[in-house]
N, C-alpha and C. Protein backbone atom coordinates (compact mmCIF):
# COMPACT_ATOMS: atom_id res chain seq x y z
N UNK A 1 -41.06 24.22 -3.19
CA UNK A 1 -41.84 23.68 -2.09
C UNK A 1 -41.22 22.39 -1.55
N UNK A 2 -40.81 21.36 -2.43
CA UNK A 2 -39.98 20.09 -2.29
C UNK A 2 -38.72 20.22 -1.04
N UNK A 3 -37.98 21.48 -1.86
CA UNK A 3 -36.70 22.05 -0.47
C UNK A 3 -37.23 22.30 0.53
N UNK A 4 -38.48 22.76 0.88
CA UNK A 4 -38.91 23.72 2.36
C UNK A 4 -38.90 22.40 2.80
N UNK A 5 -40.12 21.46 2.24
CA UNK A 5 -40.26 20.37 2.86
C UNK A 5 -39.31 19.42 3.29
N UNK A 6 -38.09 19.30 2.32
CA UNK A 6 -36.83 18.37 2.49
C UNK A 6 -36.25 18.97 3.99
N UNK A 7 -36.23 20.19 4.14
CA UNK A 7 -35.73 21.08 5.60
C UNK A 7 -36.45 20.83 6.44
N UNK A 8 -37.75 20.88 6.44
CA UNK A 8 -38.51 20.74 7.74
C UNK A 8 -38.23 19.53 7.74
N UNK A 9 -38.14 18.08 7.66
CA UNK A 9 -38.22 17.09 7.97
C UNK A 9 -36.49 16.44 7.94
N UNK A 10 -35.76 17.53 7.93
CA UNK A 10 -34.88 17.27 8.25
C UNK A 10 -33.80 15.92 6.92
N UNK A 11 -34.23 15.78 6.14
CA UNK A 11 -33.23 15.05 5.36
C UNK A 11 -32.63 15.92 4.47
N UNK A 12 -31.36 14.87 3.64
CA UNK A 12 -30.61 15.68 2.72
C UNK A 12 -31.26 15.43 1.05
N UNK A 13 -31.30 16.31 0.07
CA UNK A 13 -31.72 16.09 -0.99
C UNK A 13 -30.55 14.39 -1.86
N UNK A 14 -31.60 13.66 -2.06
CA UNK A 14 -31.21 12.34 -2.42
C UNK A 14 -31.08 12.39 -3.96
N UNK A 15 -32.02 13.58 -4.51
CA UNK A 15 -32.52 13.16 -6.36
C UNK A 15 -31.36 14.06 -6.86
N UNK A 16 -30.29 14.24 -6.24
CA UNK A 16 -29.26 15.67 -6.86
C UNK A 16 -28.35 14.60 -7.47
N UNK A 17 -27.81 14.69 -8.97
CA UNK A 17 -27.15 13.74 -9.83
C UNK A 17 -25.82 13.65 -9.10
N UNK A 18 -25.24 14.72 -8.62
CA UNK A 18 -23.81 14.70 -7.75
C UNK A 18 -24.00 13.92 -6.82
N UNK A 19 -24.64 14.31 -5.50
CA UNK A 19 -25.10 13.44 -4.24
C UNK A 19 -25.03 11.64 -4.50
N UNK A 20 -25.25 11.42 -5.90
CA UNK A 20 -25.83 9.99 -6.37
C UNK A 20 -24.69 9.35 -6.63
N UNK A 21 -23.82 10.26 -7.58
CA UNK A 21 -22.26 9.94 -8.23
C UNK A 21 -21.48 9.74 -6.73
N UNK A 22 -21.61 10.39 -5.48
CA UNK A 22 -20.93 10.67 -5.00
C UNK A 22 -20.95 9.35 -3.87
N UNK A 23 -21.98 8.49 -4.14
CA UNK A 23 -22.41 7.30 -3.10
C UNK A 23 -21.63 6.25 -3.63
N UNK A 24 -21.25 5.17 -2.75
CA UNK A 24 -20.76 4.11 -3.27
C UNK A 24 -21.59 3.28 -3.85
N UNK A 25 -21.66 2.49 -5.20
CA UNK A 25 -22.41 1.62 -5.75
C UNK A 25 -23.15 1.07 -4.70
N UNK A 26 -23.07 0.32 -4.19
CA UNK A 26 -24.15 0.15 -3.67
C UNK A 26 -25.18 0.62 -2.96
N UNK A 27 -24.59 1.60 -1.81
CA UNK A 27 -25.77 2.58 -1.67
C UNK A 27 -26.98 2.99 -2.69
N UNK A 28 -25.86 3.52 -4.18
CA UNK A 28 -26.61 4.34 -5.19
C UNK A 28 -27.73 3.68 -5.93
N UNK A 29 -27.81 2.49 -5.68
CA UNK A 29 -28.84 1.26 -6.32
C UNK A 29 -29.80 1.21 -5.74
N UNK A 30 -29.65 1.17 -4.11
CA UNK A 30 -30.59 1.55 -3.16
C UNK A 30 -31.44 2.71 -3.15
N UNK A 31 -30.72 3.82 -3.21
CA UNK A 31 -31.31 5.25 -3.43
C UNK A 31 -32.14 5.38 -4.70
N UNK A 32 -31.54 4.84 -5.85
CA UNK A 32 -32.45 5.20 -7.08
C UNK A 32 -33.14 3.97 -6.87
N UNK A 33 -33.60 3.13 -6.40
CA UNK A 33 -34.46 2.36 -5.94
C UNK A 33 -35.81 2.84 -5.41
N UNK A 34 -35.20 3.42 -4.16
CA UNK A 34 -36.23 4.50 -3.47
C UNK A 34 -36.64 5.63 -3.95
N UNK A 35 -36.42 6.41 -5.20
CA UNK A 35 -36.64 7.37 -6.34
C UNK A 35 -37.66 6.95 -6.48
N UNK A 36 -37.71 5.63 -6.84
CA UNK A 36 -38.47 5.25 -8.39
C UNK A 36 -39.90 4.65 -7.62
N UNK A 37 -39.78 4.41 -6.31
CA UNK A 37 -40.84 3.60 -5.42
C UNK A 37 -41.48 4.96 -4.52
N UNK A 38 -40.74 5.70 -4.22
CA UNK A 38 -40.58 6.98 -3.20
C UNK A 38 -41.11 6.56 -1.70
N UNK A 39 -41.80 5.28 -1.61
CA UNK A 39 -41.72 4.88 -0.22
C UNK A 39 -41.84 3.40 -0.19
N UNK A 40 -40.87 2.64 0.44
CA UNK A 40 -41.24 1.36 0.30
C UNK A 40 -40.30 0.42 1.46
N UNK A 41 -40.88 -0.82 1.39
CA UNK A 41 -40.21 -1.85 2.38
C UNK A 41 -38.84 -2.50 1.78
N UNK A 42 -38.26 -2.45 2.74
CA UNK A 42 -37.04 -3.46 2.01
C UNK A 42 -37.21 -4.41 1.05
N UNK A 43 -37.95 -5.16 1.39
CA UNK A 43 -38.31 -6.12 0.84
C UNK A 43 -38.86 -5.71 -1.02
N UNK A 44 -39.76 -4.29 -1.08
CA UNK A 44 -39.90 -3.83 -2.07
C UNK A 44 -38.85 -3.64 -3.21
N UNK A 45 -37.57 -3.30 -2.70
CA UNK A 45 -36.62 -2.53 -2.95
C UNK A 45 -35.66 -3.79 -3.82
N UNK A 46 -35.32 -4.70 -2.96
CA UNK A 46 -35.12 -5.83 -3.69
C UNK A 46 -35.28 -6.61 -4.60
N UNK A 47 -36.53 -6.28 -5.10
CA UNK A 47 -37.17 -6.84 -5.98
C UNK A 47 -36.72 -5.80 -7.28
N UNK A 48 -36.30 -4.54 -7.02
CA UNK A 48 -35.69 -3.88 -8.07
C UNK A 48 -33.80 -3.98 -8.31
N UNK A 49 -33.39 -4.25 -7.08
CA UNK A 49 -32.07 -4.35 -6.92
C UNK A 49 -31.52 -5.72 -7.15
N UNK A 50 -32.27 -6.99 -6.90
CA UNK A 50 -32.12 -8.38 -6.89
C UNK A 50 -30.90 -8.81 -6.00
N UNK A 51 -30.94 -7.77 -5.03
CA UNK A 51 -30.06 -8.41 -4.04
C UNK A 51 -30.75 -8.93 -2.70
N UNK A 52 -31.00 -9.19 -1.61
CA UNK A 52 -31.23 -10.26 -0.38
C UNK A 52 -31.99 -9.18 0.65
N UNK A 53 -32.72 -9.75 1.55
CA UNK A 53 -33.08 -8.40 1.75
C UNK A 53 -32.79 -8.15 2.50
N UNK A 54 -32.01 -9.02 3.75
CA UNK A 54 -30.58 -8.60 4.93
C UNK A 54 -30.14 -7.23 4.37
N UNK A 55 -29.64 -7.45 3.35
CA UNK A 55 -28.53 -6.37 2.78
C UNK A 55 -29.17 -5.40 2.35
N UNK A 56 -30.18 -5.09 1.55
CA UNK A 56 -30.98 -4.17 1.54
C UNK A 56 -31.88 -3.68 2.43
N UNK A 57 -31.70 -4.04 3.62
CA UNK A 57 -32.45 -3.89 4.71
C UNK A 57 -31.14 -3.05 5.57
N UNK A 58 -29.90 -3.34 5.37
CA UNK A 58 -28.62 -3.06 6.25
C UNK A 58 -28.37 -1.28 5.35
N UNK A 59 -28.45 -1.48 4.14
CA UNK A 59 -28.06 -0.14 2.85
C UNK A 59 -29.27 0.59 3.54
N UNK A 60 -30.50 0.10 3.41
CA UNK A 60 -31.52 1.46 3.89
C UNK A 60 -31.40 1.71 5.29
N UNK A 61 -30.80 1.05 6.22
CA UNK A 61 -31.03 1.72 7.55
C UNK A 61 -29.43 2.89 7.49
N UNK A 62 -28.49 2.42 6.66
CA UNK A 62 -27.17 3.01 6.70
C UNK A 62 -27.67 4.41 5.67
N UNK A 63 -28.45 4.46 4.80
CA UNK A 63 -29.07 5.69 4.28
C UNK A 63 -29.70 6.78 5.10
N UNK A 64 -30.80 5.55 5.79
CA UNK A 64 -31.04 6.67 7.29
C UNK A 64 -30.78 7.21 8.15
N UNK A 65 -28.99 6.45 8.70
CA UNK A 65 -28.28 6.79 9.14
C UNK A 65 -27.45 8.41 8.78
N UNK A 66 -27.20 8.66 7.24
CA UNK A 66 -26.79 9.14 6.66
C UNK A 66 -27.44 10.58 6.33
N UNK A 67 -29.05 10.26 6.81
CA UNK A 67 -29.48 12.16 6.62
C UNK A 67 -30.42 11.78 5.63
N UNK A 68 -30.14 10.45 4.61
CA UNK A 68 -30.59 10.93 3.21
C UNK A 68 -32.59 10.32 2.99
N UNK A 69 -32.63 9.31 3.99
CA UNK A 69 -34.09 8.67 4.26
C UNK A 69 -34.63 8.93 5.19
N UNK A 70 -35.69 8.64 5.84
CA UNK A 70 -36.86 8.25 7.01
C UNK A 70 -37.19 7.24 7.20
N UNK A 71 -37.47 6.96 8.39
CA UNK A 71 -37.92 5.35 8.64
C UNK A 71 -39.60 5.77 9.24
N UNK A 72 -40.40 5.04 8.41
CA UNK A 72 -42.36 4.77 8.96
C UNK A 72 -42.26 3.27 9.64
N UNK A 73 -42.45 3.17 10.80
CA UNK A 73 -42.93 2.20 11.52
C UNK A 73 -43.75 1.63 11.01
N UNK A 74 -44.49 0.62 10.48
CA UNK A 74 -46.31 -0.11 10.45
C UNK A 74 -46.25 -1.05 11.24
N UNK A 75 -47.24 -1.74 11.00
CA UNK A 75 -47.74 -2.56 12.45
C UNK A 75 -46.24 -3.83 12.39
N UNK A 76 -46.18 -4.29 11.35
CA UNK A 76 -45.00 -5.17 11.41
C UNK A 76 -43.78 -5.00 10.43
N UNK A 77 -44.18 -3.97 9.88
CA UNK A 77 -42.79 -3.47 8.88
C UNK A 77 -42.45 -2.22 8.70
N UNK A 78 -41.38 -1.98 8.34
CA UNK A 78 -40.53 -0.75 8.25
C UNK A 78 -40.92 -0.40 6.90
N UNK A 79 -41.38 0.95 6.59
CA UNK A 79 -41.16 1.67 5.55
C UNK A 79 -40.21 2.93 5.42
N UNK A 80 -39.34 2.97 3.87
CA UNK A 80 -38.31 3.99 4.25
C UNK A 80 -39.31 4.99 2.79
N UNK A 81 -38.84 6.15 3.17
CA UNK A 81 -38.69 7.42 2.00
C UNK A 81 -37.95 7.90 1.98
């Protein structure tokens, strides 16, 4: 059910151990970041990664770029899955 859904909404499967190996460190910190939260603000994300949240704000939009996230609008912040 997870795959139908990953297709209809159009992203690439993120939780595949290859896909993960296959990211550059830093991306991959980001991603199993967003695993472990499954939807959250940059700002969330950082707090697991302990890096800035420019930069973790730059890794999740370049993820979304990439097929592998979504971006949720809220009234003043970005949420990714």
């Amino acid at each position: 059910m997870k795959k139908i859904e990953r297709l209809i909404d159009g992203r690439k499967e993120i939780s595949d151990p290859l896909t993960l190996l296959e990211m550059p460190d830093n991306l991959r910190a980001t991603a199993m970041a967003i695993l472990e939260l499954k939807e959250a603000m940059a700002e969330d994300v950082t707090r697991i990664t302990g890096r800035g949240w420019a930069i973790e704000s730059h890794y999740l939009n370049t993820l979304v770029r990439m097929g592998f996230l979504k971006k949720r609008i809220g009234r003043k912040v970005v949420y990714y899955r």
